[in-house]
N, C-alpha and C. Protein backbone atom coordinates (compact mmCIF):
# COMPACT_ATOMS: atom_id res chain seq x y z
N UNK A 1 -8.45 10.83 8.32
CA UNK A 1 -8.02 9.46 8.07
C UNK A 1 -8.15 9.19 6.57
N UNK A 2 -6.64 8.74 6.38
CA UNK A 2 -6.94 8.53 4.59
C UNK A 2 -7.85 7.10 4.10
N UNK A 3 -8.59 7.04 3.29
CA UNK A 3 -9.19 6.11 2.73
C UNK A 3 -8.74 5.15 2.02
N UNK A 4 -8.54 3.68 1.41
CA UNK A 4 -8.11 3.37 0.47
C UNK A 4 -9.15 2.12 0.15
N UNK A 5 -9.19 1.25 -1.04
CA UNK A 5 -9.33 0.34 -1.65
C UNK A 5 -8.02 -0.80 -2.49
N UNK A 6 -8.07 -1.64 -1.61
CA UNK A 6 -6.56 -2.44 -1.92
C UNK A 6 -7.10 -3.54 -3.03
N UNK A 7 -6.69 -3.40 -4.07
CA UNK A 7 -6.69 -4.55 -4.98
C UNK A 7 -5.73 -5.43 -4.70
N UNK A 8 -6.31 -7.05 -4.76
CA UNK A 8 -5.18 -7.87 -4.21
C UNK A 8 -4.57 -8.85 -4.73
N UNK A 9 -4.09 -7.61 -5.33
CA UNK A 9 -2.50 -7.51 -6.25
C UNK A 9 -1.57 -7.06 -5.11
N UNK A 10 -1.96 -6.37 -4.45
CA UNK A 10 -1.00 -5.66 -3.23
C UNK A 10 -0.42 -6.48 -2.43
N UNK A 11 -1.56 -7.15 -1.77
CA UNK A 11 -1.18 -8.32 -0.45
C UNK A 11 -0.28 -9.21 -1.29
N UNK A 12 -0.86 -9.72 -2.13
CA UNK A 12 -0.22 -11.05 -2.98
C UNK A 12 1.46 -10.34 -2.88
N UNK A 13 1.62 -9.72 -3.90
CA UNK A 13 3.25 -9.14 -3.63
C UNK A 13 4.05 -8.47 -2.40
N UNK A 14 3.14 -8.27 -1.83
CA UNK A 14 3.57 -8.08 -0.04
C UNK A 14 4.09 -10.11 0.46
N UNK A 15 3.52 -10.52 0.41
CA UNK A 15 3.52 -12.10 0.57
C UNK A 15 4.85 -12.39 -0.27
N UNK A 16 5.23 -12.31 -1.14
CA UNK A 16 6.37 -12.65 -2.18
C UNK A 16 5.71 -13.07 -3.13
N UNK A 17 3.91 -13.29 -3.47
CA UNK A 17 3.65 -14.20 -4.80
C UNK A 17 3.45 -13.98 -6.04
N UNK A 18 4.52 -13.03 -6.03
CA UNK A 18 4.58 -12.31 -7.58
C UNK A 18 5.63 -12.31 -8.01
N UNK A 19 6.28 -13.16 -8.77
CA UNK A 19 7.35 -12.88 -9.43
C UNK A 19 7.90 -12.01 -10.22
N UNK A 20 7.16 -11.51 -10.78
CA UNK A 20 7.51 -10.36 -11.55
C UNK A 20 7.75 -8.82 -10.42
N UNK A 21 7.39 -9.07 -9.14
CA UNK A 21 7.37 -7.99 -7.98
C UNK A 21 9.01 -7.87 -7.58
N UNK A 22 9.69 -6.81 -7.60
CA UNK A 22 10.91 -7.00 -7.12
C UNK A 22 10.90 -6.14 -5.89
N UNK A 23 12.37 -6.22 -5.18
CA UNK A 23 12.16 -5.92 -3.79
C UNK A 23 11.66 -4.54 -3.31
N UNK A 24 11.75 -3.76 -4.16
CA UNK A 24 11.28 -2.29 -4.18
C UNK A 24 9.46 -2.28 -3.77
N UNK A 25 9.39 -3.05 -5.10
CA UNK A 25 7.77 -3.13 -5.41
C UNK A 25 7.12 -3.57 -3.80
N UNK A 26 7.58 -4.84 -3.43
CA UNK A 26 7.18 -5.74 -2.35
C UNK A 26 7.22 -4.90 -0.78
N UNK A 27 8.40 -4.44 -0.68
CA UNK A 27 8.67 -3.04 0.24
C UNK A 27 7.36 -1.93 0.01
N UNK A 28 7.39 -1.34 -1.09
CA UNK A 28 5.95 -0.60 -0.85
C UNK A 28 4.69 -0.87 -0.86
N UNK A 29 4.52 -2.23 -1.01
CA UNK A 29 3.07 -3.04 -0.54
C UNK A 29 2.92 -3.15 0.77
N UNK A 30 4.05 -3.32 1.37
CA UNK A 30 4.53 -3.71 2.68
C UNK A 30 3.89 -2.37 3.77
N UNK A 31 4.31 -1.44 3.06
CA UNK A 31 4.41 -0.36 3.77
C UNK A 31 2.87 0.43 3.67
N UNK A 32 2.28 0.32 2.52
CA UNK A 32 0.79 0.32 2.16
C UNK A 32 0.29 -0.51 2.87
N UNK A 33 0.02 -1.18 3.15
CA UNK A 33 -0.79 -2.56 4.27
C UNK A 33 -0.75 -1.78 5.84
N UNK A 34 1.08 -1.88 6.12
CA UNK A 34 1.01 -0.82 6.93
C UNK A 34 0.47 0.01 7.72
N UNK A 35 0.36 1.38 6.81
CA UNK A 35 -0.11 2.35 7.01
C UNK A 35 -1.89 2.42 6.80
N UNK A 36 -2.76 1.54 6.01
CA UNK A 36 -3.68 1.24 6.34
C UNK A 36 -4.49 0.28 7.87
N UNK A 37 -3.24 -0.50 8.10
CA UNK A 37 -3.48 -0.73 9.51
C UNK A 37 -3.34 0.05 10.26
N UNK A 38 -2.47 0.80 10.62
CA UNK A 38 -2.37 1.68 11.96
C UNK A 38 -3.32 2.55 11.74
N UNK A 39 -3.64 3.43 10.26
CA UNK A 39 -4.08 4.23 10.75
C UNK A 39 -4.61 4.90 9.30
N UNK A 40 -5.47 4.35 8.73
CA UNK A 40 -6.13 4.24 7.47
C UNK A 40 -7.47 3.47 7.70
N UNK A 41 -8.25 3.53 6.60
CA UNK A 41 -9.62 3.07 6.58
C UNK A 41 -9.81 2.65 5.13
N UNK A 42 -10.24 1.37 5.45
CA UNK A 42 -10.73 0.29 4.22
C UNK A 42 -12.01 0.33 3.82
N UNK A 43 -11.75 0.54 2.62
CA UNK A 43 -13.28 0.52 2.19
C UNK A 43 -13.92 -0.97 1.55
N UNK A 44 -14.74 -1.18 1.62
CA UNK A 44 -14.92 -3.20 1.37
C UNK A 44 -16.51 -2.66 0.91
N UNK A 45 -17.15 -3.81 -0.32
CA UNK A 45 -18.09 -3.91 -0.28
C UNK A 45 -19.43 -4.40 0.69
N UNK A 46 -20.64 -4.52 1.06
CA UNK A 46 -21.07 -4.73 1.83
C UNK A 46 -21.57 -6.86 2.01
N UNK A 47 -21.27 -6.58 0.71
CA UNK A 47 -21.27 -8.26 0.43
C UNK A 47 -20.58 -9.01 -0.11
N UNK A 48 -19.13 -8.64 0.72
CA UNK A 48 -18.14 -9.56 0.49
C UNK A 48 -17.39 -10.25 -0.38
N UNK A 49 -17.42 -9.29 -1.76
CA UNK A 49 -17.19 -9.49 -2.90
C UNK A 49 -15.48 -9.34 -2.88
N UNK A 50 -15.41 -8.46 -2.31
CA UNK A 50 -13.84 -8.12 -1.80
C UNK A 50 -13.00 -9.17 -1.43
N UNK A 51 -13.73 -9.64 -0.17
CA UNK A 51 -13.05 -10.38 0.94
C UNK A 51 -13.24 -11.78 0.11
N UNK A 52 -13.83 -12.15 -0.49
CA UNK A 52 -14.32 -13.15 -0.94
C UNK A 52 -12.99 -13.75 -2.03
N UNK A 53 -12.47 -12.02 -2.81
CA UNK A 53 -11.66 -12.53 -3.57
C UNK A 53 -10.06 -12.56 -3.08
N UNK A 54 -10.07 -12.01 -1.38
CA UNK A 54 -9.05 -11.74 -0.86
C UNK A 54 -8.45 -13.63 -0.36
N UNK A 55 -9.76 -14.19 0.03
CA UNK A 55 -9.72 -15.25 0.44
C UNK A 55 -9.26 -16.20 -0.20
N UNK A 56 -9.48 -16.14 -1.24
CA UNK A 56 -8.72 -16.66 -2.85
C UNK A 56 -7.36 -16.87 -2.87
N UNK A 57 -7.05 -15.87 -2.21
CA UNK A 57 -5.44 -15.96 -2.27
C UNK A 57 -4.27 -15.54 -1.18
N UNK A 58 -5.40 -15.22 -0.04
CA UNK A 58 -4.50 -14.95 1.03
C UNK A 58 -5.15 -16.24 2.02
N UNK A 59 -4.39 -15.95 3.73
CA UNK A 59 -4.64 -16.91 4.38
C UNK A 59 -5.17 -15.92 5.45
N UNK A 60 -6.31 -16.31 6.09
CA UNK A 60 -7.00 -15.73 7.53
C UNK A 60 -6.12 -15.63 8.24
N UNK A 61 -5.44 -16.68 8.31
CA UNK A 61 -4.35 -17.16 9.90
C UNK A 61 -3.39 -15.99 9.71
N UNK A 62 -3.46 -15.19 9.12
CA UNK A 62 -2.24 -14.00 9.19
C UNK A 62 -0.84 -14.79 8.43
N UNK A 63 -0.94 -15.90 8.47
CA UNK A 63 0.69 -16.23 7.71
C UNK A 63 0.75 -17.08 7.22
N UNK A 64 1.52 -16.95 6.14
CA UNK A 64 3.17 -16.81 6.50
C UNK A 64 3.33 -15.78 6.18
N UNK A 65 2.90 -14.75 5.18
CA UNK A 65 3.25 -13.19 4.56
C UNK A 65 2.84 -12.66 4.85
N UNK A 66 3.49 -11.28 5.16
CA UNK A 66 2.77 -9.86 5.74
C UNK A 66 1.43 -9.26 4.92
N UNK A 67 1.30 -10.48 3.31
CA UNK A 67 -0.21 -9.79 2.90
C UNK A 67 -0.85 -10.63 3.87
N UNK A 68 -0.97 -11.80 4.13
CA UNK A 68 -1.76 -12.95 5.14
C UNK A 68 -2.18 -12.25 6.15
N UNK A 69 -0.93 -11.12 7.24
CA UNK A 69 -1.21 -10.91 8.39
C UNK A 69 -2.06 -9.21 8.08
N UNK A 70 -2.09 -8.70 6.54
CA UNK A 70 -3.30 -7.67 6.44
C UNK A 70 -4.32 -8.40 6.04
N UNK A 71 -4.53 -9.81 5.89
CA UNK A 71 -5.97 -10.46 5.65
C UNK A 71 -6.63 -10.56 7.00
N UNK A 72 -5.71 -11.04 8.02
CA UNK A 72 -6.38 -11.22 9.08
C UNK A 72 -6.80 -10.28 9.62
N UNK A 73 -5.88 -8.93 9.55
CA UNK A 73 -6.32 -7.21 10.51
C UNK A 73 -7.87 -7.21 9.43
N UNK A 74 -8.14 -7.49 7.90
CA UNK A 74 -9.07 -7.36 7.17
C UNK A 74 -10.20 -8.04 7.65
N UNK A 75 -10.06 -9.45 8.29
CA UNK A 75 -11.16 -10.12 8.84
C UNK A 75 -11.65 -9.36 10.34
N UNK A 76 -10.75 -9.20 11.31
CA UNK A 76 -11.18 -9.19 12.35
C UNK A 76 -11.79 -7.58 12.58
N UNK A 77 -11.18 -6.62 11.32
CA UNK A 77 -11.83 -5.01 11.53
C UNK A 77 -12.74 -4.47 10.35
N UNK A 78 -13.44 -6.14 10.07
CA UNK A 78 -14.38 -5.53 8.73
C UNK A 78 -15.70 -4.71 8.88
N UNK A 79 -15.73 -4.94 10.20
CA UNK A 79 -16.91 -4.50 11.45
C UNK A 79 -17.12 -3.24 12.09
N UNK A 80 -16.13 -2.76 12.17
CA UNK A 80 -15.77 -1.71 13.01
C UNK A 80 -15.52 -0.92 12.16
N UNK A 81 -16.62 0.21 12.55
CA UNK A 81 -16.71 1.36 11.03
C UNK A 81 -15.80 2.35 11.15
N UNK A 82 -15.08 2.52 12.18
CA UNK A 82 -14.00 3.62 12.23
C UNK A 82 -12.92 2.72 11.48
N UNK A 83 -12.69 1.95 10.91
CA UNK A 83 -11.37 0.99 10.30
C UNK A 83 -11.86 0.56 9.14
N UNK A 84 -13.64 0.23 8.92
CA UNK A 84 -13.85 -0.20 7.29
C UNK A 84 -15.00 0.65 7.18
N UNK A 85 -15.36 1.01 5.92
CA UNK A 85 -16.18 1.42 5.49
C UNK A 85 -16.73 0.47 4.44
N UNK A 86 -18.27 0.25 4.49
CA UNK A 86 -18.89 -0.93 3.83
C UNK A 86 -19.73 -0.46 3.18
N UNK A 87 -19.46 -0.12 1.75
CA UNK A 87 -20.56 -0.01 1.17
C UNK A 87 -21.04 -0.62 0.40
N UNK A 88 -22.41 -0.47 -0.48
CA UNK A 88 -23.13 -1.19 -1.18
C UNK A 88 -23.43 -1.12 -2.65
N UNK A 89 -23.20 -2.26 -3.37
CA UNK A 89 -23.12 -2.04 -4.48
C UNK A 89 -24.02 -2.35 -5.67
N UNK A 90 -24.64 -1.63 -6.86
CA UNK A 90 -26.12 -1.98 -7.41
C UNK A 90 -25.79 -2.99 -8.43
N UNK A 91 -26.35 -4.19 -8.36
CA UNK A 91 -25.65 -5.12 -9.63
C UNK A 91 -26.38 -4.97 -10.77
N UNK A 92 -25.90 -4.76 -11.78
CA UNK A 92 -26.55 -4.53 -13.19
C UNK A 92 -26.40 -5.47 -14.19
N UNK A 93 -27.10 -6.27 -14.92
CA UNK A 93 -26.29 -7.33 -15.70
C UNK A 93 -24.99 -8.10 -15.32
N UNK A 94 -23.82 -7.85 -15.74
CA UNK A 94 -22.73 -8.27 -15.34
C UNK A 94 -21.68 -7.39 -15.04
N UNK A 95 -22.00 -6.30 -14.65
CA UNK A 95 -21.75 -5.33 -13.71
C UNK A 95 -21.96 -4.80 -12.56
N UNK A 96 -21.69 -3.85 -12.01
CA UNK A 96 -22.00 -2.30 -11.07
C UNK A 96 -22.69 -1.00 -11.60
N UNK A 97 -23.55 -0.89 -11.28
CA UNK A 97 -24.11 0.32 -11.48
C UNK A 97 -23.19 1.87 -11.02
N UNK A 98 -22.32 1.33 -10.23
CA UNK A 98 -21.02 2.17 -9.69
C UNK A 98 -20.21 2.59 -10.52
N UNK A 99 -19.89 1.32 -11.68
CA UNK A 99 -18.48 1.11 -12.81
C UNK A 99 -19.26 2.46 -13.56
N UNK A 100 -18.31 3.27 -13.98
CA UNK A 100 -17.88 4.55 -15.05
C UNK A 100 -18.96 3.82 -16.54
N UNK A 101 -19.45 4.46 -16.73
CA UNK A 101 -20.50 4.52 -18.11
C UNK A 101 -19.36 5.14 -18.92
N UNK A 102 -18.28 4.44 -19.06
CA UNK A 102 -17.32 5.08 -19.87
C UNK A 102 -16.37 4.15 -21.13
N UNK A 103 -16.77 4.64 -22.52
CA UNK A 103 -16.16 3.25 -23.46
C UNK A 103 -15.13 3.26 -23.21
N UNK A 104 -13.89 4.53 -22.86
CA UNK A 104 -12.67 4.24 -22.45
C UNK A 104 -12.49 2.65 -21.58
N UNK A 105 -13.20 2.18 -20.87
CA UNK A 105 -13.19 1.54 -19.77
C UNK A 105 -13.66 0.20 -19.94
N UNK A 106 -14.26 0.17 -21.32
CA UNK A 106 -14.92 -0.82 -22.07
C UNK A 106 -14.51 -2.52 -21.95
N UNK A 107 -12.96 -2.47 -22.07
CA UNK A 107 -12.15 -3.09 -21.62
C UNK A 107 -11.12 -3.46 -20.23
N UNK A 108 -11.50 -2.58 -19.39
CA UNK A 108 -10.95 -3.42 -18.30
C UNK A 108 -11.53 -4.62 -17.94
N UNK A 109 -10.39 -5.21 -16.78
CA UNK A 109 -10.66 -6.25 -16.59
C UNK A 109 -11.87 -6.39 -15.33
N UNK A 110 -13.24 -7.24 -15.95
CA UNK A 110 -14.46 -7.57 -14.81
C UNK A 110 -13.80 -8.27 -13.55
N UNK A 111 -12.71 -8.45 -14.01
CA UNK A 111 -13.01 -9.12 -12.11
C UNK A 111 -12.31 -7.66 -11.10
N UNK A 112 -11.97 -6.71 -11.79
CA UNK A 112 -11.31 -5.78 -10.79
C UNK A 112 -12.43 -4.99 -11.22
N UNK A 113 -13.62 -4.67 -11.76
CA UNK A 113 -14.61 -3.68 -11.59
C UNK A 113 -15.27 -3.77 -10.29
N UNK A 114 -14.81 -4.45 -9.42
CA UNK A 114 -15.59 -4.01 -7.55
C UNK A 114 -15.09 -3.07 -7.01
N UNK A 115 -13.30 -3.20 -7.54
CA UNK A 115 -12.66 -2.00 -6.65
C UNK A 115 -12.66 -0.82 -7.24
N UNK A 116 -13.41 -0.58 -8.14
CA UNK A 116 -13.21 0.61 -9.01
C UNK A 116 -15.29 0.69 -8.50
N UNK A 117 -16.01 0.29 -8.40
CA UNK A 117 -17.15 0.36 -8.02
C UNK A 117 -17.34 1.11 -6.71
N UNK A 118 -16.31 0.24 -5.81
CA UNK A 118 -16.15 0.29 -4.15
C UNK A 118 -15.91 1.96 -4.04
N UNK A 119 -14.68 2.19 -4.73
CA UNK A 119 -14.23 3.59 -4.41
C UNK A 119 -15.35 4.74 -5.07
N UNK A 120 -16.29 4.06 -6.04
CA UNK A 120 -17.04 5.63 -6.60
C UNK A 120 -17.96 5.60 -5.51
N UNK A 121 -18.34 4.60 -5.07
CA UNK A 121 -19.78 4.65 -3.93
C UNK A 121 -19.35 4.95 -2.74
N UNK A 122 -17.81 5.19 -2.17
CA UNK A 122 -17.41 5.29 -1.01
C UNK A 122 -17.99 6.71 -0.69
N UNK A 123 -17.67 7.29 0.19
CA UNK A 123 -18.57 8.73 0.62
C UNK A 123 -16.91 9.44 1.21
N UNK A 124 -15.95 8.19 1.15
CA UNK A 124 -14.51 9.13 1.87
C UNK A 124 -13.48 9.30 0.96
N UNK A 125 -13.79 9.02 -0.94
CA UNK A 125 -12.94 9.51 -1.28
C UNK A 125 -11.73 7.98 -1.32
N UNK A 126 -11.76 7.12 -1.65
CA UNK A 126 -10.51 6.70 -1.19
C UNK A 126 -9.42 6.12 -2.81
N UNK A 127 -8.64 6.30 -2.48
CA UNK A 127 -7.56 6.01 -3.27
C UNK A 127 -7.71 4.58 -3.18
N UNK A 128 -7.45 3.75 -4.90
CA UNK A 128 -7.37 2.75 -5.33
C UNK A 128 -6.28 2.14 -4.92
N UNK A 129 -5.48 1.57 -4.74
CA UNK A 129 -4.26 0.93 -4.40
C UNK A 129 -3.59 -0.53 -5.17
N UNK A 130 -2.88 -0.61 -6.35
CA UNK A 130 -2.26 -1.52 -7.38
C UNK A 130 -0.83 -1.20 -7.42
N UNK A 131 -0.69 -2.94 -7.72
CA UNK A 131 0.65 -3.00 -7.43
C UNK A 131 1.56 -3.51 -8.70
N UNK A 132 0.82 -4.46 -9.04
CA UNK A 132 1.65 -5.30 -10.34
C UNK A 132 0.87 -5.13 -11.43
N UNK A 133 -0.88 -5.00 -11.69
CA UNK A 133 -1.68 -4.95 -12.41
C UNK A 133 -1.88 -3.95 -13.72
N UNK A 134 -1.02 -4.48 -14.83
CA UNK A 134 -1.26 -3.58 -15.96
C UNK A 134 -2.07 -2.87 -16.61
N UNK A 135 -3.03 -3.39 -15.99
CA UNK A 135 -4.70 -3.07 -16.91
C UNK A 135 -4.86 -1.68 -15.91
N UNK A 136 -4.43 -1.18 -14.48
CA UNK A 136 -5.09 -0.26 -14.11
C UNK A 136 -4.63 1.06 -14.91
N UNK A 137 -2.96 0.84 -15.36
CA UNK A 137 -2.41 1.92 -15.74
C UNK A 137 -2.60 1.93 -17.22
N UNK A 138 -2.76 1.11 -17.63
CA UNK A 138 -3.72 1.07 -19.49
C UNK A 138 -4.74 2.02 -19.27
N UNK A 139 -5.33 2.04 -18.40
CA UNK A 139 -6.76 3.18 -18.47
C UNK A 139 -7.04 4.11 -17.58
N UNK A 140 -5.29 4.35 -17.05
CA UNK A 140 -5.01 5.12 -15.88
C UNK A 140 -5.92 6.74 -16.89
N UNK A 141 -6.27 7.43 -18.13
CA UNK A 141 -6.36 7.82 -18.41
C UNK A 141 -7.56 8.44 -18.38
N UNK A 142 -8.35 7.23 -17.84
CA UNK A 142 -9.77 7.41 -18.00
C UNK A 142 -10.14 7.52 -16.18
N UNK A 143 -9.33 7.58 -15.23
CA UNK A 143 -9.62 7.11 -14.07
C UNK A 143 -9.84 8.83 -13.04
N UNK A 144 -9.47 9.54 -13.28
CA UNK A 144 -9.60 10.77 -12.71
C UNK A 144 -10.95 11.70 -13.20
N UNK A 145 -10.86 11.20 -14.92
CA UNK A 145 -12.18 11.87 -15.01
C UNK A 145 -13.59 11.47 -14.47
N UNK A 146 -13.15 10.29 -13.90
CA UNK A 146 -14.29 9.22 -13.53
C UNK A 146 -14.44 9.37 -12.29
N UNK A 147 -13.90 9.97 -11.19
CA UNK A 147 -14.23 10.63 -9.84
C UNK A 147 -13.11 8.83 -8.78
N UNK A 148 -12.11 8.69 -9.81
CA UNK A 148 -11.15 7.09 -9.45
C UNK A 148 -9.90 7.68 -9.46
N UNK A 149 -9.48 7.63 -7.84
CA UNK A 149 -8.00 8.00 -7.72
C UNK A 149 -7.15 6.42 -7.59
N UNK A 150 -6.54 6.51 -8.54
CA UNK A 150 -5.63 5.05 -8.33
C UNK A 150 -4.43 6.11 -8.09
N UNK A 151 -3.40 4.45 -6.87
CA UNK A 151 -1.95 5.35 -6.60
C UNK A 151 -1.20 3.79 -7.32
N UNK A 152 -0.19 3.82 -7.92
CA UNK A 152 0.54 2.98 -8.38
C UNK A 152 1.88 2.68 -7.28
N UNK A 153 1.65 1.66 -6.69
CA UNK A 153 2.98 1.34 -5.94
C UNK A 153 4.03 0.68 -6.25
N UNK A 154 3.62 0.25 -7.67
CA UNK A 154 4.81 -0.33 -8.47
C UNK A 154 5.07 0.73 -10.02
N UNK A 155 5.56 1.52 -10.01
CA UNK A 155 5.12 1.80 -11.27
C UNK A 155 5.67 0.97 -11.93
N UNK A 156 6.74 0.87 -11.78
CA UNK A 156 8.22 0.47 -12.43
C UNK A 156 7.81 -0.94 -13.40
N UNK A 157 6.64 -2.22 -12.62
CA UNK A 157 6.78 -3.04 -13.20
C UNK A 157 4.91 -2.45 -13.89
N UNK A 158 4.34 -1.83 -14.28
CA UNK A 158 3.14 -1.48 -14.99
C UNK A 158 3.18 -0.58 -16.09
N UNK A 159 3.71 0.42 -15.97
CA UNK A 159 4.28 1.54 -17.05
C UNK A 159 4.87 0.93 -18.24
N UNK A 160 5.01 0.04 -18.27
CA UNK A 160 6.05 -0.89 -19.59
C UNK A 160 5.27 -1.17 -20.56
């Protein structure tokens, strides 16, 4: 079972709330959500740092957008360890003890250092998952040596 960590940048443009997302982009969010529902495994922090920021911008009730209706599969299978994996994360100052000790990295953006935390402490390996977010592919450089598989589902609008 493949692993992932969804930054939610994904859902949001699965939903339509990205303008800059065109139909390509929105189609493979679509299909990422997907394939983590049927038959993928989420990795989430153990204290809700994730969900917390998922809540921000999606809706529980599953709708109106197909990111809404992966918030709700997110609420109701955050439990069930064959579907999430929950791990725990060491807070350090205004960090993760997880985040890469790396100056390359010096500059990303703190509010996406959970999902880059989430995936080093995971134990399954899981692929990062971004969709519209420029900053992942700015330091896409630094992310493999760092034991951080990001997959880009948009390249088209990040690569620029």
């Amino acid at each position: 079972m493949k692993a992932f960590v969804v930054d939610v940048n994904v859902p949001i443009v699965a939903n339509g709330g990205a303008p800059q997302a065109d139909l390509d982009c929105q189609y493979a969010c679509v299909a990422a959500l997907q394939e983590i529902a049927e038959s993928g495994l989420l990795v989430l922090d153990d204290q809700m740092r994730i969900l917390a920021e998922y809540f921000r911008y999606l809706s529980p009730r599953g709708q109106p957008g197909l990111g809404d209706a992966f918030m709700r599969w997110v609420w109701e299978q955050q439990a069930v360890s064959e579907r999430c994996e929950q791990v725990h994360l060491t807070v350090s100052g205004a960090g993760f003890n997880e985040f890469p000790d790396d100056p390359r990295l010096s500059g990303f953006d703190p509010s996406d250092r959970v999902y880059v935390a989430v995936a080093r402490a995971s134990r399954n390996a899981p692929e990062v998952l971004n969709a519209v977010d420029p900053d992942w592919w700015e330091h896409r450089g630094a992310w493999s040596q760092n034991g951080v598989r990001v997959s880009f589902l948009c390249p088209q609008h990040v690569a620029s």
